[in-house]
Protein backbone atom coordinates (compact mmCIF):
# COMPACT_ATOMS: atom_id res chain seq x y z
CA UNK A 1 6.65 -15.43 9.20
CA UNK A 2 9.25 -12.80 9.88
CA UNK A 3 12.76 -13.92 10.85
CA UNK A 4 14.87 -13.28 13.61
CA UNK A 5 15.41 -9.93 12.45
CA UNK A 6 12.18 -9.00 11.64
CA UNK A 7 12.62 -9.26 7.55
CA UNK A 8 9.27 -9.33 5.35
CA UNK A 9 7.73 -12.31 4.06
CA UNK A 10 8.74 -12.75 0.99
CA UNK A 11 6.49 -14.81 -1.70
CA UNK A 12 8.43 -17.39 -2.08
CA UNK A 13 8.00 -18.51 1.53
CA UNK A 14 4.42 -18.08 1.68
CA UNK A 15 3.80 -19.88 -1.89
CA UNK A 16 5.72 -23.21 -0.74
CA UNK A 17 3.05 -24.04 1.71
CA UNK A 18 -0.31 -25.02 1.78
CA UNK A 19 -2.89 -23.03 3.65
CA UNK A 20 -4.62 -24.22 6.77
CA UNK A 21 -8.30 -25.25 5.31
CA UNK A 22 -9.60 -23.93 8.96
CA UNK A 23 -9.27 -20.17 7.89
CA UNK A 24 -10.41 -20.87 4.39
CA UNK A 25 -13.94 -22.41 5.55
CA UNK A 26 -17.27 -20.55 5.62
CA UNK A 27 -17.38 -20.26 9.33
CA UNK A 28 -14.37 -17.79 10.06
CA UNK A 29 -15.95 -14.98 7.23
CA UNK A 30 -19.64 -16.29 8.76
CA UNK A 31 -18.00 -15.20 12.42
CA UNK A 32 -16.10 -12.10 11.00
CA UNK A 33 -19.49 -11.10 9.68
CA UNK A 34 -21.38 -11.45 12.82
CA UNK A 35 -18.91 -9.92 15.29
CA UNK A 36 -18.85 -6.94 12.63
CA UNK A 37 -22.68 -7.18 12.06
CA UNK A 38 -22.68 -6.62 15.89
CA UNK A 39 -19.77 -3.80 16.28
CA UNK A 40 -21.89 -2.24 12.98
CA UNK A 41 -24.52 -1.96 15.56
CA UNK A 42 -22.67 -0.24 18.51
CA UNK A 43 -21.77 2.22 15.65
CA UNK A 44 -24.99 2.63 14.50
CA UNK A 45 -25.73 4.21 18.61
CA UNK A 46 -22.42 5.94 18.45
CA UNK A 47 -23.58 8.07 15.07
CA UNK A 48 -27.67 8.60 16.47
CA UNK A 49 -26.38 10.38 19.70
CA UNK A 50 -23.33 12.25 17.26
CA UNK A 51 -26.21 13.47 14.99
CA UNK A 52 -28.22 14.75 17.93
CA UNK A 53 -25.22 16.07 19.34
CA UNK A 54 -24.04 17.74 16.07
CA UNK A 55 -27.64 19.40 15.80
CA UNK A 56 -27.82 20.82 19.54
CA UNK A 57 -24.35 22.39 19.44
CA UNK A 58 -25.00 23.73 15.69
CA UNK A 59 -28.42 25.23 17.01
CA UNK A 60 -26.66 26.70 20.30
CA UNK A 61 -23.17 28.00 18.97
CA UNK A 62 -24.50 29.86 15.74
CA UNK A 63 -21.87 29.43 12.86
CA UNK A 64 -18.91 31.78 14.14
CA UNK A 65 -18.92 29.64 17.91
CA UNK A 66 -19.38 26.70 15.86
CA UNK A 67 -16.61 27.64 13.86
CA UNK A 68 -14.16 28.61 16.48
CA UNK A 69 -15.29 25.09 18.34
CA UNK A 70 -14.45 23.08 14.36
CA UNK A 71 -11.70 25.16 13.77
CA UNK A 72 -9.96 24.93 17.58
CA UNK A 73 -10.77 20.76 17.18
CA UNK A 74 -9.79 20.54 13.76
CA UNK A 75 -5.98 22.08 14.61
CA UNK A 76 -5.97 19.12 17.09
CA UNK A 77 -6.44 16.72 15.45
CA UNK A 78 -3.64 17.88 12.67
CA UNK A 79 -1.24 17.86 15.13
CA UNK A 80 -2.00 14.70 16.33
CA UNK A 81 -1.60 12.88 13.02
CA UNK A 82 1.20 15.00 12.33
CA UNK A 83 3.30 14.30 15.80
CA UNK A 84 1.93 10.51 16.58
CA UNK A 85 4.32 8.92 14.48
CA UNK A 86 1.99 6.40 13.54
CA UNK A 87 2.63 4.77 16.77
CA UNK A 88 -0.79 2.89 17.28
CA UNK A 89 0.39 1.20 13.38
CA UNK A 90 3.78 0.22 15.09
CA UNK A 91 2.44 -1.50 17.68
CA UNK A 92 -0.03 -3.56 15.69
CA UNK A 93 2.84 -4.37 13.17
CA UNK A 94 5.18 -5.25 16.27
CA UNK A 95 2.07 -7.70 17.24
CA UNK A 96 1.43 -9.65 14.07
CA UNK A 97 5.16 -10.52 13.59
CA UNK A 98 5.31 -11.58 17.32
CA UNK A 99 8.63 -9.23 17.82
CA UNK A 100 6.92 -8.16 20.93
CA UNK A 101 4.33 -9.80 23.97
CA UNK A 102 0.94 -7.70 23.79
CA UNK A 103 1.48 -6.76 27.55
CA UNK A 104 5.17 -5.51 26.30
CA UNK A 105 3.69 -2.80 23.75
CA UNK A 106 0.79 -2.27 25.85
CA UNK A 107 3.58 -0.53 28.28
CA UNK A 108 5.35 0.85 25.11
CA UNK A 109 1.90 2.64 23.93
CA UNK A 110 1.98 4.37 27.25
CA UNK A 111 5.38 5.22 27.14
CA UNK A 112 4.38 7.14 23.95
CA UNK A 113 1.23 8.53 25.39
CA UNK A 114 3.36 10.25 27.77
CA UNK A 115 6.18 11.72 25.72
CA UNK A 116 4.16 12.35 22.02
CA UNK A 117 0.87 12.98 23.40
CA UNK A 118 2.54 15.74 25.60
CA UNK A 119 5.05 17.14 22.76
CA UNK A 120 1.59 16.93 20.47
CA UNK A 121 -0.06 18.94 23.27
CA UNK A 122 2.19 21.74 23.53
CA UNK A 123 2.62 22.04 19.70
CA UNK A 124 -0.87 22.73 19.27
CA UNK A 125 -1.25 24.96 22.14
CA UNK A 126 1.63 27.22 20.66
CA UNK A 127 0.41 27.11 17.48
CA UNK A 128 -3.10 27.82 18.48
CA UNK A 129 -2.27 30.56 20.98
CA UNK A 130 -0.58 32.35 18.58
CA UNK A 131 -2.28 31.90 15.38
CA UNK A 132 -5.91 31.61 17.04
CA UNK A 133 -6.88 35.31 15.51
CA UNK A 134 -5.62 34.13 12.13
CA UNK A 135 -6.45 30.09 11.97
CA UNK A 136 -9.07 29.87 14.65
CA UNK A 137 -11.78 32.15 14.19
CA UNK A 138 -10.49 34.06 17.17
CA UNK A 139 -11.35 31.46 19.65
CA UNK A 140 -10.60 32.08 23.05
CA UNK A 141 -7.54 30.83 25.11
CA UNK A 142 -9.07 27.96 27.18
CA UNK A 143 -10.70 26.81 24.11
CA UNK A 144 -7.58 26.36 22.02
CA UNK A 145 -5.98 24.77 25.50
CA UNK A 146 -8.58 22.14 25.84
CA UNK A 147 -8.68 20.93 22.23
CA UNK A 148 -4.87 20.63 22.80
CA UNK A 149 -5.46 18.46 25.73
CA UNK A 150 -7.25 15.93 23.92
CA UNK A 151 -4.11 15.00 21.74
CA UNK A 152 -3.16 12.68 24.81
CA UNK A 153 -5.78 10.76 25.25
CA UNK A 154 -6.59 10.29 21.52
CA UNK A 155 -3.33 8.85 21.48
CA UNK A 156 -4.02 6.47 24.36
CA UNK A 157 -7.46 5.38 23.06
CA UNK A 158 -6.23 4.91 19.48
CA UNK A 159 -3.34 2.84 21.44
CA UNK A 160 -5.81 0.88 23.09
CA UNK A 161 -8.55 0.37 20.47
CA UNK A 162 -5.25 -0.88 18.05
CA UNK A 163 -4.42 -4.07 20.90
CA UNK A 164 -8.11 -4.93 21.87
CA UNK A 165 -9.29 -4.99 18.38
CA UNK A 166 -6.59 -7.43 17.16
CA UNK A 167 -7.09 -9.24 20.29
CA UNK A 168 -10.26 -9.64 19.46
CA UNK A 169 -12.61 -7.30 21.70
CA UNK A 170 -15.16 -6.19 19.52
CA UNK A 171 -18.02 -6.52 22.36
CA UNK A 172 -16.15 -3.94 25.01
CA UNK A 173 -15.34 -1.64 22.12
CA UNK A 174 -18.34 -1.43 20.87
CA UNK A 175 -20.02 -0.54 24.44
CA UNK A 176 -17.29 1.64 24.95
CA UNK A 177 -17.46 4.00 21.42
CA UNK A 178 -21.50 3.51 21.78
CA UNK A 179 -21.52 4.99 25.74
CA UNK A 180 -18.97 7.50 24.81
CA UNK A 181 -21.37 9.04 22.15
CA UNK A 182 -24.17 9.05 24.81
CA UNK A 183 -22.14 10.70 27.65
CA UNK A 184 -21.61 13.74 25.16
CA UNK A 185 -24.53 14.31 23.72
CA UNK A 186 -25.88 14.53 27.59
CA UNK A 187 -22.94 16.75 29.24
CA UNK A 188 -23.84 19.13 26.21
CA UNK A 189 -27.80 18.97 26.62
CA UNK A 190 -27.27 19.71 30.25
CA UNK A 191 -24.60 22.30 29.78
CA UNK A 192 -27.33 23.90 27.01
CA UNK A 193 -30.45 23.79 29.60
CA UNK A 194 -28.34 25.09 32.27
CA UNK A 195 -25.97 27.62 31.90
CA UNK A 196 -26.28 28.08 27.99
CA UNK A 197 -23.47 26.57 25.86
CA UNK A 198 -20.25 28.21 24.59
CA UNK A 199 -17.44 26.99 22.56
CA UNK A 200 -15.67 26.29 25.84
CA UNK A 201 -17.77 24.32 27.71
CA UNK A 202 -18.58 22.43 24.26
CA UNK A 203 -15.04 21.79 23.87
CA UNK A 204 -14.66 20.73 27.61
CA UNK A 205 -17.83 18.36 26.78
CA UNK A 206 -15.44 16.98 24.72
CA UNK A 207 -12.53 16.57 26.31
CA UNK A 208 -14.23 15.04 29.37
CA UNK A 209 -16.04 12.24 26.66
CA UNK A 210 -12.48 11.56 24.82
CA UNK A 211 -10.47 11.14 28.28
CA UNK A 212 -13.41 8.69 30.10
CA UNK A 213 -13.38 6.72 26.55
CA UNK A 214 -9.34 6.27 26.84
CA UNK A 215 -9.80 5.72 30.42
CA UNK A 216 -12.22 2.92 29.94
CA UNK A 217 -10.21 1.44 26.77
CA UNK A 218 -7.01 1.09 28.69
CA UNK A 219 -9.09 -0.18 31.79
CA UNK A 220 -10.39 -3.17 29.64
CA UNK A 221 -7.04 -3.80 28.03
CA UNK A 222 -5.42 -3.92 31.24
CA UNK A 223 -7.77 -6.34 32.77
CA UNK A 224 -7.34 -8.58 29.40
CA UNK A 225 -3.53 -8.25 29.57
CA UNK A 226 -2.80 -7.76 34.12
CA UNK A 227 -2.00 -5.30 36.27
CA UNK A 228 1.23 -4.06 34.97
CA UNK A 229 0.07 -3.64 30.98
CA UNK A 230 -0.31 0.01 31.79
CA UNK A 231 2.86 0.84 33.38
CA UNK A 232 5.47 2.61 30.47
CA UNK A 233 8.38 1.12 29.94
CA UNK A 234 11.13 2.48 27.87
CA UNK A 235 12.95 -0.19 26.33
CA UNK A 236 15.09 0.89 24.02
CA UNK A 237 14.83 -1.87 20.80
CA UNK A 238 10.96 -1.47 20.95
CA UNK A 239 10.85 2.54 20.59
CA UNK A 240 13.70 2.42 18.04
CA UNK A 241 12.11 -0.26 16.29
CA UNK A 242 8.59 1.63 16.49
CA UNK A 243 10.13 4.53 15.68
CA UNK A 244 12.01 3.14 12.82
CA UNK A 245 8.70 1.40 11.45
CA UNK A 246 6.28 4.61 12.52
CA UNK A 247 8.54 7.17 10.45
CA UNK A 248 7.89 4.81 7.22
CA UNK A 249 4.56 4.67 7.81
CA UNK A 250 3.54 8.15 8.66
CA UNK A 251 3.12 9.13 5.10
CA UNK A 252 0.30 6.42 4.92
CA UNK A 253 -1.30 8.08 8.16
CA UNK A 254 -1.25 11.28 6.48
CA UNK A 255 -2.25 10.44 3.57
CA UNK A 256 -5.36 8.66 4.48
CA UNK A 257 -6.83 11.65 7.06
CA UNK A 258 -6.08 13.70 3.65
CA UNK A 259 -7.65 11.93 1.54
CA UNK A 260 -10.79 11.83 3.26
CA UNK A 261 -10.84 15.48 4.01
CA UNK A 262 -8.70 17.64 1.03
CA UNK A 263 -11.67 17.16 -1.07
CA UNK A 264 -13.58 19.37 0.60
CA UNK A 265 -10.69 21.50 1.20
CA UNK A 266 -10.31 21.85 -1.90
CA UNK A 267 -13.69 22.69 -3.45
CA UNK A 268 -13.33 25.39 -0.87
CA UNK A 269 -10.88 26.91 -2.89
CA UNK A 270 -11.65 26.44 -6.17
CA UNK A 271 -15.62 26.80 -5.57
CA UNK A 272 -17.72 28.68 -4.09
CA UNK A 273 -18.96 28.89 -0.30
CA UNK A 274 -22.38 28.15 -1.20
CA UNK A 275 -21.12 24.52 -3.24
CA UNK A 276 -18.59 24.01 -0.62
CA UNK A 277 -21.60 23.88 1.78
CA UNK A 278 -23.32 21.42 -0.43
CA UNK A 279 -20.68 19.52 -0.72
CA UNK A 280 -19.91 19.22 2.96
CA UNK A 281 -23.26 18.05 3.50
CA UNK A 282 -22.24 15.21 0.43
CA UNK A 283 -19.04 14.08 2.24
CA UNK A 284 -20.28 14.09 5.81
CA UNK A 285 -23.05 11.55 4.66
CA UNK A 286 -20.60 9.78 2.42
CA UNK A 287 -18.66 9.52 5.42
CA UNK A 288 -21.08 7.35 7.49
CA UNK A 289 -21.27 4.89 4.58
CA UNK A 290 -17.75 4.68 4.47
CA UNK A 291 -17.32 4.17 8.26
CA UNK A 292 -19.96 1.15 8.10
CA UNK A 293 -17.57 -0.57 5.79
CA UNK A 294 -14.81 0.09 7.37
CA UNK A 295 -16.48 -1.09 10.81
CA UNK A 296 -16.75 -4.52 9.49
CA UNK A 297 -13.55 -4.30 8.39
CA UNK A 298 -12.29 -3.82 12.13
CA UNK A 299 -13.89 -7.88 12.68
CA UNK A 300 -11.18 -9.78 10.69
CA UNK A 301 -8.42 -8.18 12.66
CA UNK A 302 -7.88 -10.32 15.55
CA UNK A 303 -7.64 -13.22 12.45
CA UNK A 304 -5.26 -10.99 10.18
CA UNK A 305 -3.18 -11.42 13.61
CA UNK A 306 -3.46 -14.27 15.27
CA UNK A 307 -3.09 -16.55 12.67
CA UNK A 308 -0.72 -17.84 10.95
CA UNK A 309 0.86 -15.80 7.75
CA UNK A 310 -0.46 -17.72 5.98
CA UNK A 311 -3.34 -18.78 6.57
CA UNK A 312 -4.24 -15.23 7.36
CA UNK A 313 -3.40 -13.75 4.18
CA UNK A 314 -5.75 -16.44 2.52
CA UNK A 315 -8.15 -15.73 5.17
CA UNK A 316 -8.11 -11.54 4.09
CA UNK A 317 -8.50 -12.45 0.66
CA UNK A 318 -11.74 -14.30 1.01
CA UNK A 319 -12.79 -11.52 3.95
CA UNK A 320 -12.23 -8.96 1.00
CA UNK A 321 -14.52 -10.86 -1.27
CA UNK A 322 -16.73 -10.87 1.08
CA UNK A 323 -16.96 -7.29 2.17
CA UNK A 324 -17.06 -6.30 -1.40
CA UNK A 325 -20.87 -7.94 -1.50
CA UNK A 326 -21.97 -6.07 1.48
CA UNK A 327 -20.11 -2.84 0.21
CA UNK A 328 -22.02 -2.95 -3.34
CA UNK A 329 -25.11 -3.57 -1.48
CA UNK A 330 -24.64 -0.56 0.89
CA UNK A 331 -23.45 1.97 -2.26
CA UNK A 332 -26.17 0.79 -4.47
CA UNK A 333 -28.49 1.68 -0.90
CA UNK A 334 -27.44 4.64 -0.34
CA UNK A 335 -27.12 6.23 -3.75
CA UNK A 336 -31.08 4.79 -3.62
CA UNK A 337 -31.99 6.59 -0.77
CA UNK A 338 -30.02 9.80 -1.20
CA UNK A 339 -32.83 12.10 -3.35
CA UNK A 340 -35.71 11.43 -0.72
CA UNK A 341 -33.27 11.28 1.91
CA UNK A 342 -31.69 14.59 1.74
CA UNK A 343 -34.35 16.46 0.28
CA UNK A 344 -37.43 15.35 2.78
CA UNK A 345 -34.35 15.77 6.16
CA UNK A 346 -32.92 18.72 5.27
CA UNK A 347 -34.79 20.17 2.81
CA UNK A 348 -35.05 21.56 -0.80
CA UNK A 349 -32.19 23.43 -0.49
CA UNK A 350 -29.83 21.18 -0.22
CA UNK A 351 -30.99 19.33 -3.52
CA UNK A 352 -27.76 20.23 -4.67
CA UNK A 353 -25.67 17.45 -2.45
CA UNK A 354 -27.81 14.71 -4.23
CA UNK A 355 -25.73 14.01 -7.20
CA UNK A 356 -22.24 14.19 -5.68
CA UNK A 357 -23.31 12.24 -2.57
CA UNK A 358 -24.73 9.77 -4.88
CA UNK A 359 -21.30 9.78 -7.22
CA UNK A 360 -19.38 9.04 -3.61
CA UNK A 361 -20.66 5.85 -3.48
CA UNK A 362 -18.70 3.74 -5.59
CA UNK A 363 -15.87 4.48 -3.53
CA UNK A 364 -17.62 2.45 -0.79
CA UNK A 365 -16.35 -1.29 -2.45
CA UNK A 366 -12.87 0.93 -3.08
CA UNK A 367 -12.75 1.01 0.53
CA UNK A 368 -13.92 -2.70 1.45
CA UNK A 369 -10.92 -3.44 -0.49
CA UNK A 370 -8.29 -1.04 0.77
CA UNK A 371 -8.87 -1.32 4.53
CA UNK A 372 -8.31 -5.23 5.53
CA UNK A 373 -5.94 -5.37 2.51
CA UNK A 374 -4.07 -2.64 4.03
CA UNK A 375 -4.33 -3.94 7.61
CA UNK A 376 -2.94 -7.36 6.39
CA UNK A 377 -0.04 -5.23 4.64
CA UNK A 378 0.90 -3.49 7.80
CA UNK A 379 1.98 -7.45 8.89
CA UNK A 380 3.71 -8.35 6.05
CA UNK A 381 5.01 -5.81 3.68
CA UNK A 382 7.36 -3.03 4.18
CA UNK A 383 5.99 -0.07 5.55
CA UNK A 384 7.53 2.51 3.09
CA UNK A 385 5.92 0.93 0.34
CA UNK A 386 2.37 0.87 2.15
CA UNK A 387 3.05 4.69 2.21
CA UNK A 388 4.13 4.98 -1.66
CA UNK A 389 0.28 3.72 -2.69
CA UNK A 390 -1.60 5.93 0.22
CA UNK A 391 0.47 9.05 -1.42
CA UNK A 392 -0.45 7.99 -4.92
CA UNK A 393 -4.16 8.07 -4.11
CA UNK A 394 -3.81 11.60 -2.47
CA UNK A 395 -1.72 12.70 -5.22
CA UNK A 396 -4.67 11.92 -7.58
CA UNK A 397 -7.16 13.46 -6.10
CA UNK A 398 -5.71 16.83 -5.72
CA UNK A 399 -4.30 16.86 -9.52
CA UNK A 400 -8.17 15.56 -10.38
CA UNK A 401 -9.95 17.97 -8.04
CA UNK A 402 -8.08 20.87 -9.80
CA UNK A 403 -8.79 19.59 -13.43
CA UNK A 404 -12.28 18.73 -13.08
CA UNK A 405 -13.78 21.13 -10.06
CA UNK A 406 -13.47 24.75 -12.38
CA UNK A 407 -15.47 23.00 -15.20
CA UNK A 408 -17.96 20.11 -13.66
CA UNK A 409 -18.46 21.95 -10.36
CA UNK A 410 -18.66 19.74 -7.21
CA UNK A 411 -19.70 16.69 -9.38
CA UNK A 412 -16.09 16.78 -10.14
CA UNK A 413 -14.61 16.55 -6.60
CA UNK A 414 -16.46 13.33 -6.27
CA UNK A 415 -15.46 11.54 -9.18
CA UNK A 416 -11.79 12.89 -7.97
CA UNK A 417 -12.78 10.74 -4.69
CA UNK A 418 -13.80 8.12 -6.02
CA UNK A 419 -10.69 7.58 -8.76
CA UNK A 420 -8.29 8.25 -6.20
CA UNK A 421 -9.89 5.40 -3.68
CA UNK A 422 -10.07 2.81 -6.33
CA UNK A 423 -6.42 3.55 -7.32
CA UNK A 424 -5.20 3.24 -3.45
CA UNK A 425 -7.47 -0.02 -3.19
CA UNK A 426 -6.27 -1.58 -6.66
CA UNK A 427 -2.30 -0.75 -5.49
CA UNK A 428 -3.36 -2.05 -1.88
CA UNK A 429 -4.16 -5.75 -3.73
CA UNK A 430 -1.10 -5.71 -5.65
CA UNK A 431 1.03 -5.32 -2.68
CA UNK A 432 -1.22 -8.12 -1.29
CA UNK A 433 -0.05 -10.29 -4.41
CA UNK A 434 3.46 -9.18 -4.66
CA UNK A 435 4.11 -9.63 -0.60
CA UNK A 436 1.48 -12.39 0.41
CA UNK A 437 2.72 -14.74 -2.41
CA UNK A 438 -0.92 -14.86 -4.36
CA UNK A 439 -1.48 -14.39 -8.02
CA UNK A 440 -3.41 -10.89 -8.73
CA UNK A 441 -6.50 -12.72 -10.08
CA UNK A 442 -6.74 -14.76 -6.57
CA UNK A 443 -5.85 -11.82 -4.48
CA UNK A 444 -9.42 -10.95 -4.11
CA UNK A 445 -11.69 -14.54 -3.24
CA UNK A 446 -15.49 -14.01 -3.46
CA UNK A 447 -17.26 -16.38 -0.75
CA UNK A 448 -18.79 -19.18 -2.12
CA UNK A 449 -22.83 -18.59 -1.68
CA UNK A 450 -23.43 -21.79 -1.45
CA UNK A 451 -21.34 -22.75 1.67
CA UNK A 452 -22.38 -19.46 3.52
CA UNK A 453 -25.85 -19.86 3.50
CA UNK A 454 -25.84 -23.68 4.53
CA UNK A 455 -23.13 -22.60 7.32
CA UNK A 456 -26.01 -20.10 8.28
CA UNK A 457 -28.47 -22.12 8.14
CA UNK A 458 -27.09 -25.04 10.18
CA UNK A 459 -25.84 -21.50 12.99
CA UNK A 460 -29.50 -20.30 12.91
CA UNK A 461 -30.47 -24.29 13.96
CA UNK A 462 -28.14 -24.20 16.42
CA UNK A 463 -28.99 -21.27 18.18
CA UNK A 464 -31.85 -21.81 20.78
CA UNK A 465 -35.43 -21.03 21.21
């Protein structure tokens, strides 16, 4: 446990105790799995209603209002991982080391939806005004104003989603993220049938779908945490001290949006249009593999931070050995599936996005490791050196991307991926060992087959009907 001043736990604290055997039973990674079994679900909605969305817009925009619409968005969403500070990271942090009531940095996150989610907003809309002709595709002025106006409410939702899931509201989040998904894909159907869509009106679609899903987020975590959880309050020691702790751990934050999208970014530039195109198609599929995982990552949060330190680092250790079963067994599925898959959906064309969609998916288990070992991290080791492996991984990914793109073609980019995830996830563990006290070898505990299937078993007997 931290101290009074909010020092790390250092290894030789957490080694001189014995871990509660409560967290290191069957049933807490049995009821991680099912309440990320059942958020997996909501997801699964969220991603049917985004494809038909994606597919409608595509259809109605053409590629250059498509493009101004992805381009105006895109510039967004840089400027909100650029100007957030890593502030929904602080707040969790501040929450697993107890230097702070829930209710407290509830009124902290709005404090900071208010002042960076407005400075975020005017950044972009200077920087889009100006440079729309140049960056933007030309899009027009209200366009590049209301993809500026969704920096705020990201912020709050991210804010949100960052207290409920750790306090452990997977049901409300799921319904949330799942209706959200829905409400879009109708405003834009309606928008389409009626009046014909435009870049605008598909940006204000939205807008309007990211506000009501902040709006609905904070309305659930105020009703968890009372009536004044929503009120900012400016006390000084929590915004220095999530200042001082979101600064160190904005690198990470960067890192990771970049190293999930300057693949693409760069096979771009060092390929051409047509094998950035199938590439994009690779990634975007990759992406909803990689989302599952992580998805069922989000379940051992509220554990990571309600218990104990240590009895929630041995808790993450098994949870990693047990999302690295269901990762294999989604990689080995999808790299299955991906020939017939992409060929028979979206046709012979596109046969060139097998191979590096199917390369992609060893990076899958990378990131059943990185996530919860990173998430536990973010409790107990210092956030600088969090950042240090996040920047290694994007590091080697660029320096791979431009040594094996010019001679293996887009084949390369993945394997570039792929290297650079299992680097970040291998450096994640270590930090795991080095700052949770547990030798390298046990950093990683596969769940005992035996014990989860009778646990099972005796749930299945005890449900009834």
């Amino acid at each position: 446990m931290p101290d009074s001043r909010g020092s790390e736990v250092g290894p030789e604290e957490v080694s001189r105790a014995a871990i509660p055997a409560s967290l290191d039973e069957p049933e807490a990674l049995i009821s991680s799995l099912e309440g990320g079994g059942r958020l997996l679900g909501f997801r699964a909605v969220q991603f049917l209603f985004l494809f038909g969305l994606n597919l409608v817009a595509t259809r109605a925009l053409g590629p250059s209002g498509r493009g101004q619409y992805a381009l105006a968005l895109n510039l967004a969403t840089v400027v909100w991982v650029i100007s957030h500070f890593s502030a929904e990271q602080s707040i969790a942090r501040m929450l697993a080391r107890r230097e702070a009531s829930a209710e407290e940095l509830s009124r902290l996150g709005s404090f900071f939806t208010l002042t960076l989610g407005l400075l975020g907003t005017g950044l972009a809309v200077a920087l889009g005004l100006s440079l729309r002709d140049q960056l933007l595709g030309g899009a027009a002025p209200v366009t590049v104003v209301l993809a500026a106006a969704t920096i705020p409410f990201t912020l709050a939702g991210q804010l949100a989603t960052a207290l409920l899931l750790r306090l452990g509201a997977l049901r409300p989040y799921g319904w949330i993220i799942a209706a959200g998904a829905v409400l879009q894909f109708a405003l834009v159907l309606a928008v389409e049938t009626g009046s014909g869509l435009s870049p605008a009106t598909a940006m204000a679609a939205a807008l309007a779908t990211i506000a009501l899903t902040a709006v609905a987020l904070a309305a659930v975590l105020q009703r968890r945490l009372g009536s004044r959880a929503l009120l900012p309050q400016m006390r000084g020691d929590l915004v220095r001290s999530a200042l001082h702790i979101g600064v160190r751990l904005q690198p990470s934050s960067i890192a990771l949006w970049l190293n999930l999208k300057i693949d693409l970014l760069l096979v771009g530039l060092l390929a051409s249009a047509h094998e950035a195109g199938l590439y994009s198609l690779s990634a975007n599929l990759a992406d909803i593999v990689f989302v599952s995982v992580s998805t069922i990552g989000l379940a051992a949060l509220e554990r990571q931070t309600a218990a104990g330190t240590r009895a929630a680092i041995s808790f993450t250790s098994r949870f990693i050995g047990q999302n690295l079963l269901l990762a294999g067994a989604l990689g080995l599925a999808g790299a299955a599936v991906s020939y017939p898959f992409i060929v028979l959906v979206y046709g012979a064309a596109w046969e060139g996005s097998v191979l590096p969609f199917a390369l992609l998916m060893p990076a899958v288990v990378a990131l059943a490791v990185e996530g919860p070992a990173r998430n536990m991290l973010m409790r107990i080791a210092p956030p600088l050196s969090i950042s240090a492996a996040s920047t290694i991984g994007v590091i080697l990914n660029i320096a791979l991307n431009f040594a094996l793109v010019p001679t293996i073609g887009i084949a390369g980019a993945s394997i570039a991926s792929v290297v650079s995830y299992w680097v970040a996830g291998v450096l994640m563990v270590a930090l795991l060992s080095r700052y949770g006290g547990v030798p390298m070898k046990r950093a990683v505990l596969p769940p005992r087959p035996r014990d989860l299937l009778s646990r099972l078993r005796r749930r299945s007997r005890a449900v009834p009907g």
